[in-house]
C-alpha atoms as a PDB file:
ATOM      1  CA  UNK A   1     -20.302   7.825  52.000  1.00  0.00           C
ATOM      2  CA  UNK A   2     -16.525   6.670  52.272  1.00  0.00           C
ATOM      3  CA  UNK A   3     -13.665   8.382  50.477  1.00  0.00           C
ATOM      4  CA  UNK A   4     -10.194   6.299  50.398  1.00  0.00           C
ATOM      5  CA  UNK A   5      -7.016   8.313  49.462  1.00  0.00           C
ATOM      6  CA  UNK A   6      -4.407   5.430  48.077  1.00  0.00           C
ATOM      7  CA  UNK A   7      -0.992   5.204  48.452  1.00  0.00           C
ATOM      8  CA  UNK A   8       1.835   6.635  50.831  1.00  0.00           C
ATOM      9  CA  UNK A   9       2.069  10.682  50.025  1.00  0.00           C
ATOM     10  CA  UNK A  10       3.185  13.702  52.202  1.00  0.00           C
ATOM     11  CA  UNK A  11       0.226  14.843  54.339  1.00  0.00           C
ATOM     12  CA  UNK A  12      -0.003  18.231  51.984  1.00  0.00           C
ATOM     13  CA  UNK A  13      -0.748  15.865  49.297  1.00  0.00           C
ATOM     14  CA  UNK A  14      -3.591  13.943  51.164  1.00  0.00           C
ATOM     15  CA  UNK A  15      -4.871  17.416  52.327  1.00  0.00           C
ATOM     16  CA  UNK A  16      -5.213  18.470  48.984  1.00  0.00           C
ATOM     17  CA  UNK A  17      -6.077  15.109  47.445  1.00  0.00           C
ATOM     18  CA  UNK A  18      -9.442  15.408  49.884  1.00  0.00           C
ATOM     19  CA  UNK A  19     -10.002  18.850  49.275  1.00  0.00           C
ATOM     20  CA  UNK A  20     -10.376  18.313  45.190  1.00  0.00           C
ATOM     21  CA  UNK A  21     -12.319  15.293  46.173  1.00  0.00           C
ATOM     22  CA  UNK A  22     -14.786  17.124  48.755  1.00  0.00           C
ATOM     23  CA  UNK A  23     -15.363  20.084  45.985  1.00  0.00           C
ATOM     24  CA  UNK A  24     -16.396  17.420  43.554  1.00  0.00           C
ATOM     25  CA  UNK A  25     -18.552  15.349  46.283  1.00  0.00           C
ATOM     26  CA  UNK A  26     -20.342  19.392  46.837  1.00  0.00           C
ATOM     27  CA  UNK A  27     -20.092  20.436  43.024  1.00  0.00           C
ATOM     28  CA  UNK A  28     -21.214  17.479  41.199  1.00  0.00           C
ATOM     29  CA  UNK A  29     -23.868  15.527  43.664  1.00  0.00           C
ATOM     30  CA  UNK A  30     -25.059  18.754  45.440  1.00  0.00           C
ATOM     31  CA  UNK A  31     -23.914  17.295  48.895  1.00  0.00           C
ATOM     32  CA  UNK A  32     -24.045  20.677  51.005  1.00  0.00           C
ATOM     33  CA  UNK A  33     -24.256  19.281  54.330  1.00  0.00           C
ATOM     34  CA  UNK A  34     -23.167  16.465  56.997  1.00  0.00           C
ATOM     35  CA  UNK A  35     -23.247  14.960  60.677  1.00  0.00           C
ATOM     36  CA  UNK A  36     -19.402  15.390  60.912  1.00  0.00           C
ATOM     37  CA  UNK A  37     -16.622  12.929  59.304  1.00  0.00           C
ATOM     38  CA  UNK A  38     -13.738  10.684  60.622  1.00  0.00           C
ATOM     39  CA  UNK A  39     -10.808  10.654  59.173  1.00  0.00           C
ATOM     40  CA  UNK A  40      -8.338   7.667  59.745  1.00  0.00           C
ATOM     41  CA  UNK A  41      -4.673   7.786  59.314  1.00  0.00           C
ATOM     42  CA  UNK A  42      -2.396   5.490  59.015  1.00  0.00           C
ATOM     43  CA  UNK A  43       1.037   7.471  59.207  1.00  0.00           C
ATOM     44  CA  UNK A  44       4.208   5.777  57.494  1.00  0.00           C
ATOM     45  CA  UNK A  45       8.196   7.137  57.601  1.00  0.00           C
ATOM     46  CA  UNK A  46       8.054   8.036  54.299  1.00  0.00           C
ATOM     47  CA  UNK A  47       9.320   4.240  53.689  1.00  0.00           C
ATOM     48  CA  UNK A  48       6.294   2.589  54.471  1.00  0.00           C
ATOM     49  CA  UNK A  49       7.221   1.795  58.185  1.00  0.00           C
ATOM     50  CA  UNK A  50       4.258   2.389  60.340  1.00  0.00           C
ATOM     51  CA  UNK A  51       5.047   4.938  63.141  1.00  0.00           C
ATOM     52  CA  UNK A  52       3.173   5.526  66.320  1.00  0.00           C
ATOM     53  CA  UNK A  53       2.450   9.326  66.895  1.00  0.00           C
ATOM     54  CA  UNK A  54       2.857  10.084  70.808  1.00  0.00           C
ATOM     55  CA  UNK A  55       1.497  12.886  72.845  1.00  0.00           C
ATOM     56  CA  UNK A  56       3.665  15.296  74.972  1.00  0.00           C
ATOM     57  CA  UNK A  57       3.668  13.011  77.642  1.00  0.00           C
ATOM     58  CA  UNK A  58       4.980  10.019  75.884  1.00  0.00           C
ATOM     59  CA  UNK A  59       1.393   8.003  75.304  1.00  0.00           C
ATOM     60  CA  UNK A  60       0.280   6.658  72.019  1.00  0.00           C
ATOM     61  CA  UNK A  61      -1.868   9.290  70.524  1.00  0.00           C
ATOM     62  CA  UNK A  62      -5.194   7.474  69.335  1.00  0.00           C
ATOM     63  CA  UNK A  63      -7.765  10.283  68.683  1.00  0.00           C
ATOM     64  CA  UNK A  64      -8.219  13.736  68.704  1.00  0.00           C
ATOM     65  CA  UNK A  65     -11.256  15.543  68.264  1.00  0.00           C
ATOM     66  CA  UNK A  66     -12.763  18.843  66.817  1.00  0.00           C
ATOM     67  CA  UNK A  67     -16.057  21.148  66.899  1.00  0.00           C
ATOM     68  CA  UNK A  68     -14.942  22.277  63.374  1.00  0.00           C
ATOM     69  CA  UNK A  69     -13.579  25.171  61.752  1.00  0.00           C
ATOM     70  CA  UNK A  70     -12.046  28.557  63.704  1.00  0.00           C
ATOM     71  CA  UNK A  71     -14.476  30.545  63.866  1.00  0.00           C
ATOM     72  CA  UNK A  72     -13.036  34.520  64.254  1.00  0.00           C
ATOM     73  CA  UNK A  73     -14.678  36.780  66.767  1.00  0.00           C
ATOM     74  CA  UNK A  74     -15.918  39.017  63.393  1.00  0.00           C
ATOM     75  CA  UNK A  75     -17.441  35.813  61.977  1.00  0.00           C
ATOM     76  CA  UNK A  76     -19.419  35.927  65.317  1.00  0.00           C
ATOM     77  CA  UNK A  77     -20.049  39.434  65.693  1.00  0.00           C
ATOM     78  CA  UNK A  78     -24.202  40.556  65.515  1.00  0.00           C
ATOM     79  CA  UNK A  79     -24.618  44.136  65.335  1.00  0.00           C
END
């Protein structure tokens, strides 16, 4: 399943613009679970220049991964 978020916007606008469309994706076709996502990005100036993210040290950042979700010791906690 692909979702595509159009147009430059603010990254608060794509975060929302995927959360409204995830609820619906869970609401409306019952998906309740999946093998992970990827999420690409292609990030802009705000005048539709593409810019190159770096790193702390200066290199092109590419990827970056996550397990998911922080997940607080109480979440964790099994009496």
């Amino acid at each position: 399943m692909q979702i595509r978020v159009h147009g430059e916007m603010m990254m608060t606008d794509i975060r929302q613009a995927l959360f409204e469309k995830l609820y619906e994706v869970e609401a409306e076709y019952a998906v309740r679970y999946s093998l992970g996502a990827t999420l690409f990005l292609n990030p802009t100036n705000g005048f539709g220049d593409r810019v190159r993210p770096r790193d702390h040290a200066g290199g092109e950042l590419k990827k970056l991964n996550t397990r998911g979700p922080y997940r607080s010791a109480a979440e964790q906690y099994e009496p």
